[in-house]
PDB file of N, CA and C in Angstrom:
ATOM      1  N   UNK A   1    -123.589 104.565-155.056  1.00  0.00           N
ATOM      2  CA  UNK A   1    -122.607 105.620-155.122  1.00  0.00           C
ATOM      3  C   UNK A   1    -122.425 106.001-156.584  1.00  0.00           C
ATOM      4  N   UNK A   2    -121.940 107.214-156.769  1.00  0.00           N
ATOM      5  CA  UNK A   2    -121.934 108.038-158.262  1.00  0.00           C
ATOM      6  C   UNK A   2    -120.475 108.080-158.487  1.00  0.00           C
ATOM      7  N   UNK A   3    -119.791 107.868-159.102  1.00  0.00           N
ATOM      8  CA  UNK A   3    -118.972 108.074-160.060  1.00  0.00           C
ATOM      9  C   UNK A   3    -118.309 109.493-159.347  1.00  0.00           C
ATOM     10  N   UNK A   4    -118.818 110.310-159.525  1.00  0.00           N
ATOM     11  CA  UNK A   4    -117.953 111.718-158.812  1.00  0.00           C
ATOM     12  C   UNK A   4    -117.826 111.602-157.165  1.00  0.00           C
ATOM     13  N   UNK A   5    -118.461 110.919-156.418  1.00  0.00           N
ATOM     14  CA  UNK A   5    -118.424 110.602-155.100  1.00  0.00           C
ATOM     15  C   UNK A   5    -117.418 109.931-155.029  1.00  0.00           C
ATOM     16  N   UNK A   6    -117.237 108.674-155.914  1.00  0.00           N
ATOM     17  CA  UNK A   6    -115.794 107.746-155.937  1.00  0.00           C
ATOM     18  C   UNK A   6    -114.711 108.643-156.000  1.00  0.00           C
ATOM     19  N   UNK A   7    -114.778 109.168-157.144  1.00  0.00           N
ATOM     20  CA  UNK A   7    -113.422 109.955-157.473  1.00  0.00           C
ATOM     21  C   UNK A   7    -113.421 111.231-156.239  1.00  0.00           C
ATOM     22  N   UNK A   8    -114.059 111.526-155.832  1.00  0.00           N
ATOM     23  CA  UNK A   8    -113.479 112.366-155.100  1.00  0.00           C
ATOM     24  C   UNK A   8    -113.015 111.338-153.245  1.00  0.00           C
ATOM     25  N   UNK A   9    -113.521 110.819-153.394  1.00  0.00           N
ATOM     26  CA  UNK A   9    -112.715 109.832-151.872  1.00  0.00           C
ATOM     27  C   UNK A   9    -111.760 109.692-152.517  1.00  0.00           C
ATOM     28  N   UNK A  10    -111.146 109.418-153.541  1.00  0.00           N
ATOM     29  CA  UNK A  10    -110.017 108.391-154.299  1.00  0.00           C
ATOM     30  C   UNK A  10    -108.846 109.895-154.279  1.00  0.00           C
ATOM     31  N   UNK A  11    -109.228 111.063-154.546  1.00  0.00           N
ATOM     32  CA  UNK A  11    -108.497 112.026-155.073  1.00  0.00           C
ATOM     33  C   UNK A  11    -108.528 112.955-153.439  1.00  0.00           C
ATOM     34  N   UNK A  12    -108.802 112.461-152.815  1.00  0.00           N
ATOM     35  CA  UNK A  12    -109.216 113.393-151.034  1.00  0.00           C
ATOM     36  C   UNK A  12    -107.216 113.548-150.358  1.00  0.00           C
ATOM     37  N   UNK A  13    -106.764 114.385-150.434  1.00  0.00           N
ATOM     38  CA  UNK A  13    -105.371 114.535-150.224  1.00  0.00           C
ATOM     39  C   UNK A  13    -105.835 115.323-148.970  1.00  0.00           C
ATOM     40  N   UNK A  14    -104.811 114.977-147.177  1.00  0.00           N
ATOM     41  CA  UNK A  14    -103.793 113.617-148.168  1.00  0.00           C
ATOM     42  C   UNK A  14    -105.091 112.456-147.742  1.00  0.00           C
ATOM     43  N   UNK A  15    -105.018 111.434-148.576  1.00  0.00           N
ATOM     44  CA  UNK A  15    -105.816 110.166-148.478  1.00  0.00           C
ATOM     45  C   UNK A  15    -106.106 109.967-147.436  1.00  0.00           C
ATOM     46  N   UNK A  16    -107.444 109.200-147.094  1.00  0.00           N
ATOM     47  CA  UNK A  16    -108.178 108.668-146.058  1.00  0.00           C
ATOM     48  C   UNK A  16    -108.869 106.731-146.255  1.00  0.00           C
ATOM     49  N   UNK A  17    -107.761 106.035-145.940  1.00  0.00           N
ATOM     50  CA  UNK A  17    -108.011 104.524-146.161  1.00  0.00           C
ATOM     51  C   UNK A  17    -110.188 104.648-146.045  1.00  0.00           C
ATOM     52  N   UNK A  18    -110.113 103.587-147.360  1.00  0.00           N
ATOM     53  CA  UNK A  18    -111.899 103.463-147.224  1.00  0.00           C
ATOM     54  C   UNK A  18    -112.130 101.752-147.162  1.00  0.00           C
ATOM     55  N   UNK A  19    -112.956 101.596-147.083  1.00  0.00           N
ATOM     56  CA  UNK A  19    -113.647 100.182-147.210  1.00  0.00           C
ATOM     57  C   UNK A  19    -114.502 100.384-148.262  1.00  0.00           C
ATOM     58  N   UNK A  20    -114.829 100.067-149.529  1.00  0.00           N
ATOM     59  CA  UNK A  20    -116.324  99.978-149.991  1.00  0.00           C
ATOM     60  C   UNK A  20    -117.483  98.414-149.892  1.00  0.00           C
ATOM     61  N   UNK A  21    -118.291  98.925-149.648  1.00  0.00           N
ATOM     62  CA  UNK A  21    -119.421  97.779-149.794  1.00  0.00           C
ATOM     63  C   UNK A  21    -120.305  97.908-150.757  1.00  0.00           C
ATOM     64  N   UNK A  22    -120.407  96.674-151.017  1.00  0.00           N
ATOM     65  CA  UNK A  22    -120.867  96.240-152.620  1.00  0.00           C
ATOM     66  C   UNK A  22    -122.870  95.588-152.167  1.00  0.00           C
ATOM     67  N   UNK A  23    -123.794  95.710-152.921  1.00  0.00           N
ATOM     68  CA  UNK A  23    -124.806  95.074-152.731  1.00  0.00           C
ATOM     69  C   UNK A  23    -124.910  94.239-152.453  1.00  0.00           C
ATOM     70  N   UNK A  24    -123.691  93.031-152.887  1.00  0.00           N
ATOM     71  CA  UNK A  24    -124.061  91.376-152.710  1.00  0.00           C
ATOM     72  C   UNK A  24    -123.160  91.333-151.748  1.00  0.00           C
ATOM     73  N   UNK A  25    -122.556  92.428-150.917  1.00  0.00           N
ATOM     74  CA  UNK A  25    -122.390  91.989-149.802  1.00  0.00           C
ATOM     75  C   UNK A  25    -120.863  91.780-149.380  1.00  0.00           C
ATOM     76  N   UNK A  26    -120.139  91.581-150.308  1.00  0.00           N
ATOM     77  CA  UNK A  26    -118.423  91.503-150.479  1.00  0.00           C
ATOM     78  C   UNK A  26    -117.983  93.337-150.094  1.00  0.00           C
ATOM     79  N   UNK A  27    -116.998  93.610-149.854  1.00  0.00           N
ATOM     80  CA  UNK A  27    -116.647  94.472-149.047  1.00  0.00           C
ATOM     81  C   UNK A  27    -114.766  94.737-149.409  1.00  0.00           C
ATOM     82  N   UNK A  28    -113.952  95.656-150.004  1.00  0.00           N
ATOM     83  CA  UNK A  28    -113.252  95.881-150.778  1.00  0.00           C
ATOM     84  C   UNK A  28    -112.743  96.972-150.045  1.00  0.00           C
ATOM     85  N   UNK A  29    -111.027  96.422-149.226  1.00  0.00           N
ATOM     86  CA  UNK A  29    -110.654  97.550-148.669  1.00  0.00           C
ATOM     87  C   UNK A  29    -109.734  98.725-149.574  1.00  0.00           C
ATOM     88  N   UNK A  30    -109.594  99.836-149.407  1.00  0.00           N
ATOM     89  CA  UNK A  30    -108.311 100.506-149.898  1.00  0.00           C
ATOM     90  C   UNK A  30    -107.942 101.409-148.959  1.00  0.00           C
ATOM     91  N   UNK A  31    -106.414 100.898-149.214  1.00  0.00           N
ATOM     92  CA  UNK A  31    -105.589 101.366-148.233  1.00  0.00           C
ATOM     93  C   UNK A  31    -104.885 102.653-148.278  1.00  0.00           C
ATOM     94  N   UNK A  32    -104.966 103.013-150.056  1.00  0.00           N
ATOM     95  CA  UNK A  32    -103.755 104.089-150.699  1.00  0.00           C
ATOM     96  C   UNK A  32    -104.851 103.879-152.096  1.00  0.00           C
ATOM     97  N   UNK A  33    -104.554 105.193-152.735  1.00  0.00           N
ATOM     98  CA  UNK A  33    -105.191 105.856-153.836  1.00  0.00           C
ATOM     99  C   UNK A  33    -104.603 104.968-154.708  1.00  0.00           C
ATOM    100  N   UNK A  34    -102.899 104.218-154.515  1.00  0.00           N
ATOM    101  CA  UNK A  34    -103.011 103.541-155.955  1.00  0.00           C
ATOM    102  C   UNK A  34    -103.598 101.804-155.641  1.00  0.00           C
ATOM    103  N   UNK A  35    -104.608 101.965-155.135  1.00  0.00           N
ATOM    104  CA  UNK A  35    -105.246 100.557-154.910  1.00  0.00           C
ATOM    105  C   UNK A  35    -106.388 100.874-155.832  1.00  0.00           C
ATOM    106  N   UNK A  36    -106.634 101.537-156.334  1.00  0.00           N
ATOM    107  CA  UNK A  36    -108.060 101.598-156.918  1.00  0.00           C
ATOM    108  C   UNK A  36    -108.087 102.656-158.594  1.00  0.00           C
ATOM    109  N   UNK A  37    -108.968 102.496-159.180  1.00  0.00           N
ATOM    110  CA  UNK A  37    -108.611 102.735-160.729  1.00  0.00           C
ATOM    111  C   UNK A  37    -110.160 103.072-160.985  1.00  0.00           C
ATOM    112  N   UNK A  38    -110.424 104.074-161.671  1.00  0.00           N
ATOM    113  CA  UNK A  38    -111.809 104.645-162.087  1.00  0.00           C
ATOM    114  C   UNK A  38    -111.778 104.426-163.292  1.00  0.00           C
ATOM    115  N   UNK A  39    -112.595 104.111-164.641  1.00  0.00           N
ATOM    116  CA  UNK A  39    -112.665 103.886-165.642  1.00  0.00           C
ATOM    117  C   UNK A  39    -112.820 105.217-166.008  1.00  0.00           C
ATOM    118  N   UNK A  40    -112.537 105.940-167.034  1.00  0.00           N
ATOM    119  CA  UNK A  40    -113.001 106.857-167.495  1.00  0.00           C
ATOM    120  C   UNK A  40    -114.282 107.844-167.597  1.00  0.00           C
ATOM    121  N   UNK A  41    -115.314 106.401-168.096  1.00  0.00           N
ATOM    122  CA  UNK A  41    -116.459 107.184-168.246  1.00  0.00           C
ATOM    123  C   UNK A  41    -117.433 106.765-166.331  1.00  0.00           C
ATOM    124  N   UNK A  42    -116.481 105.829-165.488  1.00  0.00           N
ATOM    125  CA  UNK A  42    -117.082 106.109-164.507  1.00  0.00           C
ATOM    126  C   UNK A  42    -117.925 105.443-164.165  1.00  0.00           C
ATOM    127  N   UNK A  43    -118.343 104.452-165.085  1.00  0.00           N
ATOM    128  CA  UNK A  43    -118.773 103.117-164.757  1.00  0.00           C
ATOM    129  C   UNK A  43    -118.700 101.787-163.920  1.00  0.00           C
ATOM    130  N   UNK A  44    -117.165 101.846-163.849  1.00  0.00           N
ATOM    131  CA  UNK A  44    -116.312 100.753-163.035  1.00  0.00           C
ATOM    132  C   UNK A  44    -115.071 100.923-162.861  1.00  0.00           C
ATOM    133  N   UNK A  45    -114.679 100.336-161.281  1.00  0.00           N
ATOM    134  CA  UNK A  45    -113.917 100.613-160.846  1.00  0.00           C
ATOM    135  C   UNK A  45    -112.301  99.074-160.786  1.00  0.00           C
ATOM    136  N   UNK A  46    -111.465  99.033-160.375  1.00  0.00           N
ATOM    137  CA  UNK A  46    -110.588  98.270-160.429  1.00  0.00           C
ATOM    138  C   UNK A  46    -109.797  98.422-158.998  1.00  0.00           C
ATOM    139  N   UNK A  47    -110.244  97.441-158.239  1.00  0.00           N
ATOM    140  CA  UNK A  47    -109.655  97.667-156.394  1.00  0.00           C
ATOM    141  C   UNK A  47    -108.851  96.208-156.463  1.00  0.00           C
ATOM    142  N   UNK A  48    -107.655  96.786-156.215  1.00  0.00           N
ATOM    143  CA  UNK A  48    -106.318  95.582-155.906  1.00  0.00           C
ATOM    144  C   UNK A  48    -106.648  94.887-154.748  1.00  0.00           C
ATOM    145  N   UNK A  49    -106.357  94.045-153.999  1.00  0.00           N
ATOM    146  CA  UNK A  49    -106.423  93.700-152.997  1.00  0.00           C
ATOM    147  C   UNK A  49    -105.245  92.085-152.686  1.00  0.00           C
ATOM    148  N   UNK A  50    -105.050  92.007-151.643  1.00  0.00           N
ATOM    149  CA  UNK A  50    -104.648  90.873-151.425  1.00  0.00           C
ATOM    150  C   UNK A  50    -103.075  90.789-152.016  1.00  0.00           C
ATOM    151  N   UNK A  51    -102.459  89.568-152.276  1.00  0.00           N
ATOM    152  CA  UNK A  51    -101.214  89.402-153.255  1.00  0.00           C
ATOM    153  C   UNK A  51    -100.616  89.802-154.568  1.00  0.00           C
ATOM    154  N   UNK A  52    -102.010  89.541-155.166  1.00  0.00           N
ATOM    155  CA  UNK A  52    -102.235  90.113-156.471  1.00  0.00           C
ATOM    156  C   UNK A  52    -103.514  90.123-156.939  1.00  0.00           C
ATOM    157  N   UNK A  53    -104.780  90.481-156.461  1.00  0.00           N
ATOM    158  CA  UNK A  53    -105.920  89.569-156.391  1.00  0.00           C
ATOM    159  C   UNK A  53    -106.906  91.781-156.984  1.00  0.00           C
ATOM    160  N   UNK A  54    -107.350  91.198-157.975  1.00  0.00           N
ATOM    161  CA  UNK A  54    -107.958  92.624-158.682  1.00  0.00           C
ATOM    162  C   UNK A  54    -109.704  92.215-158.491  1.00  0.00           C
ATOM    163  N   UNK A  55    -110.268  93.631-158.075  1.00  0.00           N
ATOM    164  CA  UNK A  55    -111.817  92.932-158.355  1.00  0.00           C
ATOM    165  C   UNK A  55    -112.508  94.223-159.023  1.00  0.00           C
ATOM    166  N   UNK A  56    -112.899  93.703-160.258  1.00  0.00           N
ATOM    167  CA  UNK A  56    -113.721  94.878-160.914  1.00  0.00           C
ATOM    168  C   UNK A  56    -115.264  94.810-160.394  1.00  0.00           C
ATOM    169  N   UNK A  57    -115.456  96.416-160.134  1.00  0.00           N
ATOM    170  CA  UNK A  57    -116.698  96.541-159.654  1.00  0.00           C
ATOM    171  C   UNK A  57    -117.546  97.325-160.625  1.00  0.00           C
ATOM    172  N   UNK A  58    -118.627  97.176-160.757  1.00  0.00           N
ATOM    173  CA  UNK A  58    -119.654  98.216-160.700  1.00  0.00           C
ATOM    174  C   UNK A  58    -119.958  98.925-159.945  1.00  0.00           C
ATOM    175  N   UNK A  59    -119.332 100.532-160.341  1.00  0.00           N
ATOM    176  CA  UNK A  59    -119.705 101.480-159.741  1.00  0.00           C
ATOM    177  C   UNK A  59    -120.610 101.863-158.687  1.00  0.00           C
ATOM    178  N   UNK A  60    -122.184 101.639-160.000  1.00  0.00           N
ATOM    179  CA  UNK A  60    -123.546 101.786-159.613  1.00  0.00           C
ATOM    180  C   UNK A  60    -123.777 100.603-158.138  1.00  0.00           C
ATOM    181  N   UNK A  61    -122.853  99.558-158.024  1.00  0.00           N
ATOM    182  CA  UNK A  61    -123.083  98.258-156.998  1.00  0.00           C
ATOM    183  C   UNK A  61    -122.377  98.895-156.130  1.00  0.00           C
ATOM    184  N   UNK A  62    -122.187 100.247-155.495  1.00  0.00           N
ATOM    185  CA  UNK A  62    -120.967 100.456-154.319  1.00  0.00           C
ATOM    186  C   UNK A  62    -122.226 101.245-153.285  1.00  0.00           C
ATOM    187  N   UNK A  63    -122.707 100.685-152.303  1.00  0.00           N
ATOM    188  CA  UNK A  63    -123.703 100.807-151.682  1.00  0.00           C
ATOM    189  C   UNK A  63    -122.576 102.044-150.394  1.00  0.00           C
ATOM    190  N   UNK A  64    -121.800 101.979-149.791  1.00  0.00           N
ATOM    191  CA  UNK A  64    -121.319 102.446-148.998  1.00  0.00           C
ATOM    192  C   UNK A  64    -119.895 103.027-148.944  1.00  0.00           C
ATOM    193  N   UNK A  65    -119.053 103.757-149.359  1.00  0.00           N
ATOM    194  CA  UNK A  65    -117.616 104.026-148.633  1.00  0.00           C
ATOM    195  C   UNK A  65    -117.616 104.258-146.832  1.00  0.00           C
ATOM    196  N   UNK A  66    -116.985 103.167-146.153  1.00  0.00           N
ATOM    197  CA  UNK A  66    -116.746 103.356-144.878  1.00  0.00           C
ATOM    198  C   UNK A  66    -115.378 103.850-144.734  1.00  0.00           C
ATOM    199  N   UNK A  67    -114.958 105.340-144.068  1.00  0.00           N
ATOM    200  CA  UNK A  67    -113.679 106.190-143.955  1.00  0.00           C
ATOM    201  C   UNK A  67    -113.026 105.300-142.815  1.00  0.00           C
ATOM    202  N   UNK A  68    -112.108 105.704-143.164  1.00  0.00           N
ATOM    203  CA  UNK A  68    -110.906 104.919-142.140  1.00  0.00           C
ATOM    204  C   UNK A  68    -111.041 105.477-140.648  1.00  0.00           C
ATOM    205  N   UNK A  69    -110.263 104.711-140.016  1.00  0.00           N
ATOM    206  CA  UNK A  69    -110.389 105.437-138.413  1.00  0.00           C
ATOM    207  C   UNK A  69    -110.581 106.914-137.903  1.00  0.00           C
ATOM    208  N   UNK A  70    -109.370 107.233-138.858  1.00  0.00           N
ATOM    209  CA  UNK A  70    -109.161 108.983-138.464  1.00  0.00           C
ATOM    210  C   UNK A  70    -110.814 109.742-138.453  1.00  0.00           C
ATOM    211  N   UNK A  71    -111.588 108.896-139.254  1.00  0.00           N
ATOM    212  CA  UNK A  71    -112.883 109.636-139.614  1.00  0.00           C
ATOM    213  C   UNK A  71    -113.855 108.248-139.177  1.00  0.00           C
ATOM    214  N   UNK A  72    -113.756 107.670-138.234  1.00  0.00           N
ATOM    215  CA  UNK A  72    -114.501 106.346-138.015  1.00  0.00           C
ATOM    216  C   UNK A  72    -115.997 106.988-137.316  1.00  0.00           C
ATOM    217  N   UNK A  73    -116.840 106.192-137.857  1.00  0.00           N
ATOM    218  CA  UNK A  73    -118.452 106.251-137.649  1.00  0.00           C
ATOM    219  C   UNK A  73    -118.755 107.434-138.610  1.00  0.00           C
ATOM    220  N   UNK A  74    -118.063 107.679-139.884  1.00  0.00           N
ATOM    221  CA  UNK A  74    -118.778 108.335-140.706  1.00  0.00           C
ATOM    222  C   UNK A  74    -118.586 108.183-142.111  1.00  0.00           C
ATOM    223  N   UNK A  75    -119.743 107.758-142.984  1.00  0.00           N
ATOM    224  CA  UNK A  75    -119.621 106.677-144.237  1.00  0.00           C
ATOM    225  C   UNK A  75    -120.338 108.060-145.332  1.00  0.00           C
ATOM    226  N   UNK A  76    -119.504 107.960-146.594  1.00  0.00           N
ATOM    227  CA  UNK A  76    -119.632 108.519-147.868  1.00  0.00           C
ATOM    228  C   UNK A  76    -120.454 107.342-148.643  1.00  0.00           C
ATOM    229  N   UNK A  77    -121.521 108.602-149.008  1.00  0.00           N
ATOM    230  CA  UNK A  77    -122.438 107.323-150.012  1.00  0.00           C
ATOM    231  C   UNK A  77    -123.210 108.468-151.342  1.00  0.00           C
TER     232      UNK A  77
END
């Protein structure tokens, strides 16, 4: 996934909960736009999850966005 593909799921009003999947296989839900953080230049991303539990990704490592129900069986990549 590209950098402008992210940001635009992230910025999609009103929001649509995603899942992303990562190459190695870990899988990173968001629920709400402020779960997730784009770096500037678009490189990497910052997805909250859990209690307090942050996982920085590589961008370039986001193999899939799976859309939430409202839009279920159809994945942004």
């Amino acid at each position: 996934m590209n950098a402008a593909a992210l940001r635009e799921l992230h910025q999609t009003r009103p929001f649509v909960p995603f899942t992303l999947s990562l190459a190695d296989g870990r899988k990173y839900r968001v629920p709400h736009n402020e779960f997730l953080s784009i770096s500037k230049n678009g490189r990497a991303a910052v997805v909250h999850y859990g209690n307090d539990g942050i996982a920085v990704v590589d961008v370039l490592m986001i193999t899939a966005a799976d859309l939430g129900s409202s839009r279920r069986g159809k994945k942004a990549a």
